[in-house]
ModelCIF file with pLDDT and N, C-alpha, C, O atoms, coordinates in Angstrom:
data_MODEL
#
_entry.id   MODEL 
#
_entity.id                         1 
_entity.type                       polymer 
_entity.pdbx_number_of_molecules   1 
#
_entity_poly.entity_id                      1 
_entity_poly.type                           'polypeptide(L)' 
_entity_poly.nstd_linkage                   no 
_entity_poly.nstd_monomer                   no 
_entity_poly.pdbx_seq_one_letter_code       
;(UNK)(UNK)(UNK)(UNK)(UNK)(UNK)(UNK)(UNK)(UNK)(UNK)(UNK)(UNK)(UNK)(UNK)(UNK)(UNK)
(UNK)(UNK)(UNK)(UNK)(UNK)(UNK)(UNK)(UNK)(UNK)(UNK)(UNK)(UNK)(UNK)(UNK)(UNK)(UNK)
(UNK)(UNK)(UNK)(UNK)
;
_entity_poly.pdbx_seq_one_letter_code_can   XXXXXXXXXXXXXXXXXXXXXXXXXXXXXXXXXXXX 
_entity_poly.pdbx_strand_id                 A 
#
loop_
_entity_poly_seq.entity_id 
_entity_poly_seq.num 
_entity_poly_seq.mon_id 
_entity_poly_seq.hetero 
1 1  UNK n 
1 2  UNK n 
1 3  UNK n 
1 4  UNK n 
1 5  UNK n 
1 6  UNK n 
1 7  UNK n 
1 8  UNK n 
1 9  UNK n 
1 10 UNK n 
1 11 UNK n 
1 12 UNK n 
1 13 UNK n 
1 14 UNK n 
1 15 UNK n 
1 16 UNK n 
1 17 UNK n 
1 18 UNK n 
1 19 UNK n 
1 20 UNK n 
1 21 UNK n 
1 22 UNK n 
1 23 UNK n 
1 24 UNK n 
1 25 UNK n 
1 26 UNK n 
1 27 UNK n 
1 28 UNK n 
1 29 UNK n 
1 30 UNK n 
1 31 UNK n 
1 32 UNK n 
1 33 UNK n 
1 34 UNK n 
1 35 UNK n 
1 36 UNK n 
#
_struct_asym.id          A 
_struct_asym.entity_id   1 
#
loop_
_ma_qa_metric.id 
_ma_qa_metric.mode 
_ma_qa_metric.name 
_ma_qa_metric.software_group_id 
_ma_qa_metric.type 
1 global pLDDT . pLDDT 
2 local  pLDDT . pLDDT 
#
_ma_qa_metric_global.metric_id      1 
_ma_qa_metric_global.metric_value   97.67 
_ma_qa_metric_global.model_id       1 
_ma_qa_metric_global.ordinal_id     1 
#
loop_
_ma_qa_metric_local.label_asym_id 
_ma_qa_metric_local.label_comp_id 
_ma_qa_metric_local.label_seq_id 
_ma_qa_metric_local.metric_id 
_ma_qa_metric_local.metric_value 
_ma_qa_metric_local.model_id 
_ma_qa_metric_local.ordinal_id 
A UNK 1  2 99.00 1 1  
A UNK 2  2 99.00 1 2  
A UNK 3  2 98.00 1 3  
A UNK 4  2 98.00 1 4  
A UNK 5  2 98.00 1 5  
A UNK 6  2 97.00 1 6  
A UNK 7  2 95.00 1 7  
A UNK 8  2 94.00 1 8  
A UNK 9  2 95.00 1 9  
A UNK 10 2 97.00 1 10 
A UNK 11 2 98.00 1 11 
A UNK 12 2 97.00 1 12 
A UNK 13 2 98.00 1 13 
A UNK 14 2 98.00 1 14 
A UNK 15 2 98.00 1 15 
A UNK 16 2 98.00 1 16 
A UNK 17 2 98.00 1 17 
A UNK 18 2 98.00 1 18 
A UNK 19 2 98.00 1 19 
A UNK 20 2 97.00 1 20 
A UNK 21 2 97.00 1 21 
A UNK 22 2 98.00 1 22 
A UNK 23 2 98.00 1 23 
A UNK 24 2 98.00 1 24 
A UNK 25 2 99.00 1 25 
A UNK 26 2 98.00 1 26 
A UNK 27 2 98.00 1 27 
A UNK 28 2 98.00 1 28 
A UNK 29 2 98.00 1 29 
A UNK 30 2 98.00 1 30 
A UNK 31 2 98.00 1 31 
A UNK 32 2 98.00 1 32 
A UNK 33 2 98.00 1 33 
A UNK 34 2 98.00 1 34 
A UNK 35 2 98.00 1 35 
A UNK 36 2 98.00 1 36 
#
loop_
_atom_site.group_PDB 
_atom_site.id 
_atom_site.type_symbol 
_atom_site.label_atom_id 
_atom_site.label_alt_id 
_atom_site.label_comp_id 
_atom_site.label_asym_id 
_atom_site.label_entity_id 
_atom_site.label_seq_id 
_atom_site.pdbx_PDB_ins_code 
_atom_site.Cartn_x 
_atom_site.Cartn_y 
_atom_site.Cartn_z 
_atom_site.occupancy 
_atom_site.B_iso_or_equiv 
_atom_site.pdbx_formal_charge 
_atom_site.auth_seq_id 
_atom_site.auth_comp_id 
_atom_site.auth_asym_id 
_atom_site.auth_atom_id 
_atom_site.pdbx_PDB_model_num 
ATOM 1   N N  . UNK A 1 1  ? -35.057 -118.781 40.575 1.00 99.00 ? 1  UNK A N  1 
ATOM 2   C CA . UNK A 1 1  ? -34.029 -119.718 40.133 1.00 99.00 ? 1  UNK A CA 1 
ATOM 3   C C  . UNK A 1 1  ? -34.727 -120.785 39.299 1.00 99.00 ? 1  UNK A C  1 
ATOM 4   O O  . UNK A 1 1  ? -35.549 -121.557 39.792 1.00 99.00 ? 1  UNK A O  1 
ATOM 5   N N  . UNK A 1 2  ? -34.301 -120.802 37.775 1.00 99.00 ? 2  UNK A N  1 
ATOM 6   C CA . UNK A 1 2  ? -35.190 -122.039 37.040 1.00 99.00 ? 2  UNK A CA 1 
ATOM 7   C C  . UNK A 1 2  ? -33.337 -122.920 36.814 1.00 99.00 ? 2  UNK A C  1 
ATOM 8   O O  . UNK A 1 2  ? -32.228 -122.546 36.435 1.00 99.00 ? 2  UNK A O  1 
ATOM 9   N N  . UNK A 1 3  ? -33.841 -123.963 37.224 1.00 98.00 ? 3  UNK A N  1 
ATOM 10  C CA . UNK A 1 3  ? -32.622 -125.144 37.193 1.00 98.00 ? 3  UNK A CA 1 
ATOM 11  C C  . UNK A 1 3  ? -33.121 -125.643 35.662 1.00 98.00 ? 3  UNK A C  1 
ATOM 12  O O  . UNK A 1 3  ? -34.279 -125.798 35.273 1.00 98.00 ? 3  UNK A O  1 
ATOM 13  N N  . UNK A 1 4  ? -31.783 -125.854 34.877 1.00 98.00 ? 4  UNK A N  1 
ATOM 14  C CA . UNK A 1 4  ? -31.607 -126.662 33.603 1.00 98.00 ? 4  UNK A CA 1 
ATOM 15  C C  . UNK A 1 4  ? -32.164 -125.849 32.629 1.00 98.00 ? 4  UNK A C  1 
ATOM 16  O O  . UNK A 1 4  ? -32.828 -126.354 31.724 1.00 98.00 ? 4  UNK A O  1 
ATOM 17  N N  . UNK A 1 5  ? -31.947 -124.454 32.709 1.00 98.00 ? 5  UNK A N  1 
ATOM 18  C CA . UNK A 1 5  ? -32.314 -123.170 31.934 1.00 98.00 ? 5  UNK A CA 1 
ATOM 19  C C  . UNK A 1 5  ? -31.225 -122.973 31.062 1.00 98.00 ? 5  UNK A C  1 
ATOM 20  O O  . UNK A 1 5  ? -31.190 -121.744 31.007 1.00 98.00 ? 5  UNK A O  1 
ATOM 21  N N  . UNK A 1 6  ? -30.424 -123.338 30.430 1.00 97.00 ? 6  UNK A N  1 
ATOM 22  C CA . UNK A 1 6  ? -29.534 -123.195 29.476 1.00 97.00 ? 6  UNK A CA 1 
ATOM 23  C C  . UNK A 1 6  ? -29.768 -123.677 28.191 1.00 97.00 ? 6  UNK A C  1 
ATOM 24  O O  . UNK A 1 6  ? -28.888 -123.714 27.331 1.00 97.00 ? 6  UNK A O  1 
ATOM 25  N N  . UNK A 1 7  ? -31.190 -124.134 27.983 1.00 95.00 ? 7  UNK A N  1 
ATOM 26  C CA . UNK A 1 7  ? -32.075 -124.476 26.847 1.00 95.00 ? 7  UNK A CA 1 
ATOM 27  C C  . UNK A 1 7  ? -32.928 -125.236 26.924 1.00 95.00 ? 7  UNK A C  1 
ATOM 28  O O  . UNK A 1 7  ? -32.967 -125.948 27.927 1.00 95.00 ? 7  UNK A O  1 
ATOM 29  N N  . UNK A 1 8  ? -33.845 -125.362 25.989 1.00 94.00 ? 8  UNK A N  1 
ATOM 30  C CA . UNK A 1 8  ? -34.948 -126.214 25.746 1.00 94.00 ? 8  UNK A CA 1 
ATOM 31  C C  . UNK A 1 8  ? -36.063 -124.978 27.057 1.00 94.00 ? 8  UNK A C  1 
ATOM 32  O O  . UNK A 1 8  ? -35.742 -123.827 27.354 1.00 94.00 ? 8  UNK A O  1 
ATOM 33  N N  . UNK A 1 9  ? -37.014 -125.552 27.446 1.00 95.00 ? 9  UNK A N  1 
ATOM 34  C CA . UNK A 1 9  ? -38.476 -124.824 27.949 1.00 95.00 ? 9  UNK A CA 1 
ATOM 35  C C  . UNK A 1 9  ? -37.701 -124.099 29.408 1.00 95.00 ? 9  UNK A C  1 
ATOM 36  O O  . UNK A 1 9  ? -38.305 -123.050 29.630 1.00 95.00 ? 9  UNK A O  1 
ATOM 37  N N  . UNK A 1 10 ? -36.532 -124.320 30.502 1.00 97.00 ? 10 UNK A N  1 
ATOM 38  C CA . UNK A 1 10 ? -36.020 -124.173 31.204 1.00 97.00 ? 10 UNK A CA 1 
ATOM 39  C C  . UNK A 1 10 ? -35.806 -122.792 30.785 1.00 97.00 ? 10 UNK A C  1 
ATOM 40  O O  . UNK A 1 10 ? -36.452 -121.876 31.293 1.00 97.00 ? 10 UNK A O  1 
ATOM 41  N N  . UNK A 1 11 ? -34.761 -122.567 29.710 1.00 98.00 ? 11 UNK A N  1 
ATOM 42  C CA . UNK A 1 11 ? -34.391 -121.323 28.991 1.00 98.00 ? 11 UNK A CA 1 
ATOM 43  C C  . UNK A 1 11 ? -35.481 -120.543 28.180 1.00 98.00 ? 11 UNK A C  1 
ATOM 44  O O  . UNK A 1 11 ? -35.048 -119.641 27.464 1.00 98.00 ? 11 UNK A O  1 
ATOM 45  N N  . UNK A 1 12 ? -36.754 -120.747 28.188 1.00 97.00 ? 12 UNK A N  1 
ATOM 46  C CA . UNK A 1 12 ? -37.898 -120.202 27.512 1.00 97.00 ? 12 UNK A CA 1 
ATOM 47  C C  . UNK A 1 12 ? -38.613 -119.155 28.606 1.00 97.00 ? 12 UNK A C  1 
ATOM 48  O O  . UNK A 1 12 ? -39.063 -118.021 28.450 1.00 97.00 ? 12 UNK A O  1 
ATOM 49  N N  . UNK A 1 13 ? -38.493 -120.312 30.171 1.00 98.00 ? 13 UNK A N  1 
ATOM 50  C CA . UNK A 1 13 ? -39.495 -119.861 30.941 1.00 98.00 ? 13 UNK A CA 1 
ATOM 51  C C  . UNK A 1 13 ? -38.585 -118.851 31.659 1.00 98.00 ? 13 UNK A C  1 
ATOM 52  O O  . UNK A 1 13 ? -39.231 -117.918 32.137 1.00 98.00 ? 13 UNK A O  1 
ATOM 53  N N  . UNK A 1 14 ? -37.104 -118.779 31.886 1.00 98.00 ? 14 UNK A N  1 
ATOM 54  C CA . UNK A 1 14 ? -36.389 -117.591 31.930 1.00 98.00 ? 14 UNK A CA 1 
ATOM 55  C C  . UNK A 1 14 ? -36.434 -116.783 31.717 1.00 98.00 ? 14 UNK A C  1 
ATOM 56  O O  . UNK A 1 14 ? -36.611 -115.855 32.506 1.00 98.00 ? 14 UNK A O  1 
ATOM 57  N N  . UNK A 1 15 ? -36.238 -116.663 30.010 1.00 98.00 ? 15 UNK A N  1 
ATOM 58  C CA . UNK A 1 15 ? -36.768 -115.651 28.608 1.00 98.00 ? 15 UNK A CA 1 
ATOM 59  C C  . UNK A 1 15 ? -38.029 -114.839 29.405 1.00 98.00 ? 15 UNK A C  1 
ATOM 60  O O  . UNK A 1 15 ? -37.934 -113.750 29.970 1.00 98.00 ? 15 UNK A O  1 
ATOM 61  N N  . UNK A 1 16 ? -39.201 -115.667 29.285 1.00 98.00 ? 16 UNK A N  1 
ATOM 62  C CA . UNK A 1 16 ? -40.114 -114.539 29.944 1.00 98.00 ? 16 UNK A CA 1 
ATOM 63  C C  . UNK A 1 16 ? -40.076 -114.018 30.972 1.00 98.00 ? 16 UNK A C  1 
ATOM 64  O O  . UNK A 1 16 ? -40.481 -112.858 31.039 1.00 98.00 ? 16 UNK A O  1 
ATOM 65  N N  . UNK A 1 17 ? -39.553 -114.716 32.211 1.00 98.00 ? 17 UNK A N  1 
ATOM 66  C CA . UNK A 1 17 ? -39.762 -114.208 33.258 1.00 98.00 ? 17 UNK A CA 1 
ATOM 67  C C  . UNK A 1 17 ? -38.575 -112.947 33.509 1.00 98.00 ? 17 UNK A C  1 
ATOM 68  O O  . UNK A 1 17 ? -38.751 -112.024 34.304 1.00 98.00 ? 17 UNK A O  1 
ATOM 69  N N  . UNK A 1 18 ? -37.730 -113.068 32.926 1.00 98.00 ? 18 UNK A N  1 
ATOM 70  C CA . UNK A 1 18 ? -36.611 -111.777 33.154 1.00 98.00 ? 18 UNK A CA 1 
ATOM 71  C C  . UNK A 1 18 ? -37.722 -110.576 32.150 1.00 98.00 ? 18 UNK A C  1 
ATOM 72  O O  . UNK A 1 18 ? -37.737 -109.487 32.725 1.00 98.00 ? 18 UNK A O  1 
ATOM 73  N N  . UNK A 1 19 ? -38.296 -110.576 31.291 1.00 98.00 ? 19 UNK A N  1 
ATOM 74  C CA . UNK A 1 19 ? -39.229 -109.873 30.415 1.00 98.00 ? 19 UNK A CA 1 
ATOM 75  C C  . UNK A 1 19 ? -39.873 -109.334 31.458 1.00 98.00 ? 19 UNK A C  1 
ATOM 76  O O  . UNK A 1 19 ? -39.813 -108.104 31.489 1.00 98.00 ? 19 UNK A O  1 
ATOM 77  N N  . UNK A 1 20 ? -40.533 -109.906 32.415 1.00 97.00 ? 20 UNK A N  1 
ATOM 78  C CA . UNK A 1 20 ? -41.329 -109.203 33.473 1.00 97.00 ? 20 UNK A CA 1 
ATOM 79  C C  . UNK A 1 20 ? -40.777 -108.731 34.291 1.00 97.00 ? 20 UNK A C  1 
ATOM 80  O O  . UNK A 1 20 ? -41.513 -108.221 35.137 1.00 97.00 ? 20 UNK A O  1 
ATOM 81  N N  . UNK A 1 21 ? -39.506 -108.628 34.503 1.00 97.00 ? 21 UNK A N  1 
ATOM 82  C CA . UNK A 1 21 ? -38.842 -107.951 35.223 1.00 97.00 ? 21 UNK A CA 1 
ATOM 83  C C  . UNK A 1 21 ? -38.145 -108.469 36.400 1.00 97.00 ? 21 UNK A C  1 
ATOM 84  O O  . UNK A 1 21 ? -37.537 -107.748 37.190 1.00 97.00 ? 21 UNK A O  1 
ATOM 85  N N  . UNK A 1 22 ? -38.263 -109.913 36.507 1.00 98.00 ? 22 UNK A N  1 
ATOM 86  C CA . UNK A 1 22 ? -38.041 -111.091 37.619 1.00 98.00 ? 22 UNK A CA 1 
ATOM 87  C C  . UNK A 1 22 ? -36.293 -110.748 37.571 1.00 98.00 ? 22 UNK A C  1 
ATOM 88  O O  . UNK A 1 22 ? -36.099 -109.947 36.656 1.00 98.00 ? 22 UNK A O  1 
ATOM 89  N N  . UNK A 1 23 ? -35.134 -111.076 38.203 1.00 98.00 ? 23 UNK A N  1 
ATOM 90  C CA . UNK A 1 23 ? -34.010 -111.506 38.429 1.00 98.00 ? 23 UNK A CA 1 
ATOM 91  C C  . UNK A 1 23 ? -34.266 -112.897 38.541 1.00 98.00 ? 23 UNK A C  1 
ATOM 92  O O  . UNK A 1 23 ? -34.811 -113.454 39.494 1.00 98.00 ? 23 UNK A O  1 
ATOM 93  N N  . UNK A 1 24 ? -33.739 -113.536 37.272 1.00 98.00 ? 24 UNK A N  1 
ATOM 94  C CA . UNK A 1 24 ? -33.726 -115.245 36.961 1.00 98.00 ? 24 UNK A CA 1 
ATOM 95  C C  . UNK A 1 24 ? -31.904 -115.813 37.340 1.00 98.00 ? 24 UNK A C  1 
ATOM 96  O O  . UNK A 1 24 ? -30.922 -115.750 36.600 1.00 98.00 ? 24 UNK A O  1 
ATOM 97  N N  . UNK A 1 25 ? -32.006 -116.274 38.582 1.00 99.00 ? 25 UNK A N  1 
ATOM 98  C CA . UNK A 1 25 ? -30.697 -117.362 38.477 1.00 99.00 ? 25 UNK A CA 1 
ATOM 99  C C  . UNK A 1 25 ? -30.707 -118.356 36.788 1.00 99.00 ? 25 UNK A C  1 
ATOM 100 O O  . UNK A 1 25 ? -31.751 -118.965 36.552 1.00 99.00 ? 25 UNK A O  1 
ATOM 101 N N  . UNK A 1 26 ? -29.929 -118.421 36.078 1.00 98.00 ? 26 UNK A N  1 
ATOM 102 C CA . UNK A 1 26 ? -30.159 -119.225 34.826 1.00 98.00 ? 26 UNK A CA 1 
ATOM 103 C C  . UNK A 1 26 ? -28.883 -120.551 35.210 1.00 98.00 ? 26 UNK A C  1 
ATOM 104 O O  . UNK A 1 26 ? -27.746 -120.633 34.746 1.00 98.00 ? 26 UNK A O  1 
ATOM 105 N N  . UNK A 1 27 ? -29.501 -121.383 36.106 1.00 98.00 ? 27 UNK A N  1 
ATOM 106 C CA . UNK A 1 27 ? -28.979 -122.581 36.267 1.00 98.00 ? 27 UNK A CA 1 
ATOM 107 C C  . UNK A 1 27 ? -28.711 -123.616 35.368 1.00 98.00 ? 27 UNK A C  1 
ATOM 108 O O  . UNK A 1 27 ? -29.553 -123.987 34.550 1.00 98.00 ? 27 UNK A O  1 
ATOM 109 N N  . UNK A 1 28 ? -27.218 -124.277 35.494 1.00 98.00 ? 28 UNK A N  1 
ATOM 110 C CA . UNK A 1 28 ? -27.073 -124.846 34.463 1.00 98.00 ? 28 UNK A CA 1 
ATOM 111 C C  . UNK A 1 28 ? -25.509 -125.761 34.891 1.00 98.00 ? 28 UNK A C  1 
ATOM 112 O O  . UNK A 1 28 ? -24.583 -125.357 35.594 1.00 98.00 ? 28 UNK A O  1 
ATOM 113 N N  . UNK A 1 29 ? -25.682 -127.345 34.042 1.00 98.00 ? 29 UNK A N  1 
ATOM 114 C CA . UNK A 1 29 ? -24.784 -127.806 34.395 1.00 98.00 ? 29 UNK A CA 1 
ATOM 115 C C  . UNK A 1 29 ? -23.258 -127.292 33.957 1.00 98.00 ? 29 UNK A C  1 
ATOM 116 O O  . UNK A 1 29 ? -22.182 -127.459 34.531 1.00 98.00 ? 29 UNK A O  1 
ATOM 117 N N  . UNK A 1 30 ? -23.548 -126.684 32.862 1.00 98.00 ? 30 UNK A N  1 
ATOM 118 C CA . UNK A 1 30 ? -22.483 -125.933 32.458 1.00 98.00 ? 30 UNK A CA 1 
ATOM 119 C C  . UNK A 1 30 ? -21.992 -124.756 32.799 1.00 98.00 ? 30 UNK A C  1 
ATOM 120 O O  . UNK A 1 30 ? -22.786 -123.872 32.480 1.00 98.00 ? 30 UNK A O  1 
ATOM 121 N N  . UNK A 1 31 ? -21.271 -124.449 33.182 1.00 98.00 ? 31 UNK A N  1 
ATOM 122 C CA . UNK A 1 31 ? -21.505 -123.177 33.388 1.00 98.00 ? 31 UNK A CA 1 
ATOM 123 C C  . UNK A 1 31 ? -21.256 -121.695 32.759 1.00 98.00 ? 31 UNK A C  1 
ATOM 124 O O  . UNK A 1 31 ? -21.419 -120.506 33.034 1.00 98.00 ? 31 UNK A O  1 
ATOM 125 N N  . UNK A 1 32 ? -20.517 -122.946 31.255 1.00 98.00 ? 32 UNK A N  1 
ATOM 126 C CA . UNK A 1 32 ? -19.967 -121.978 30.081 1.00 98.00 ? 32 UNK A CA 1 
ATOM 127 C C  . UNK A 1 32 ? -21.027 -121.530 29.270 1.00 98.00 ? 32 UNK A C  1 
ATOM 128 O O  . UNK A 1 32 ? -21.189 -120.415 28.774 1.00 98.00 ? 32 UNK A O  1 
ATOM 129 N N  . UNK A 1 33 ? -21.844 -122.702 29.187 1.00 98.00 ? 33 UNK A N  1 
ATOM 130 C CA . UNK A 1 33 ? -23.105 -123.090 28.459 1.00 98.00 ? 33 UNK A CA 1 
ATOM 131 C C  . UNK A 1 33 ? -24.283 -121.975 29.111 1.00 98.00 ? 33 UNK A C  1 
ATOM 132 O O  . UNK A 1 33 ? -25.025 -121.311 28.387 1.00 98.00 ? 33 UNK A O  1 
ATOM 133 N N  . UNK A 1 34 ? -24.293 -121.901 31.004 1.00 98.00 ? 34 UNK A N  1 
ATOM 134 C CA . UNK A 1 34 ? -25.272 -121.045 31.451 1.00 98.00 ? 34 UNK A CA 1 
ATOM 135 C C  . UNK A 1 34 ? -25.182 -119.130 31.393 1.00 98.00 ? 34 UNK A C  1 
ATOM 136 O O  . UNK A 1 34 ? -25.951 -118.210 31.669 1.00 98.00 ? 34 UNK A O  1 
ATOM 137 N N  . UNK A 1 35 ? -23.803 -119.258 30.878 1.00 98.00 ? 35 UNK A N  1 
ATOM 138 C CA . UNK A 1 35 ? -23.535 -117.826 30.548 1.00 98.00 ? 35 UNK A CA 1 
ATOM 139 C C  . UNK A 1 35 ? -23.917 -117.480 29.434 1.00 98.00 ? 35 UNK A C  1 
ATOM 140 O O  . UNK A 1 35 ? -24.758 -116.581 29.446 1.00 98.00 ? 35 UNK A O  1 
ATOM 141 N N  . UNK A 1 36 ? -23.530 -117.964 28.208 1.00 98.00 ? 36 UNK A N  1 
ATOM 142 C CA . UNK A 1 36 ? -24.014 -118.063 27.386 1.00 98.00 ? 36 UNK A CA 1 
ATOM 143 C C  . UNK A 1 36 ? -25.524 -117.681 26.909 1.00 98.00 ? 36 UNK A C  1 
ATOM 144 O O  . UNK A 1 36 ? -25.890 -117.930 25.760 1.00 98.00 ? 36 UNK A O  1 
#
């Protein structure tokens, strides 16, 4: 779970870690924004 992953380094360190094969919660105050 990376909290405030809907951009900026939050949404980077996601990016890779789903790359490795992780299941990333992509937390976010939005939640239109965290689907996205």
């Amino acid at each position: 779970l990376v909290t405030g992953a809907n951009q900026g380094m939050g949404n980077q360190v996601a990016k890779e870690l789903v790359a490795d094969g992780v299941t990333v919660f992509v937390g976010s105050r939005d939640l239109a924004r965290g689907r996205t």
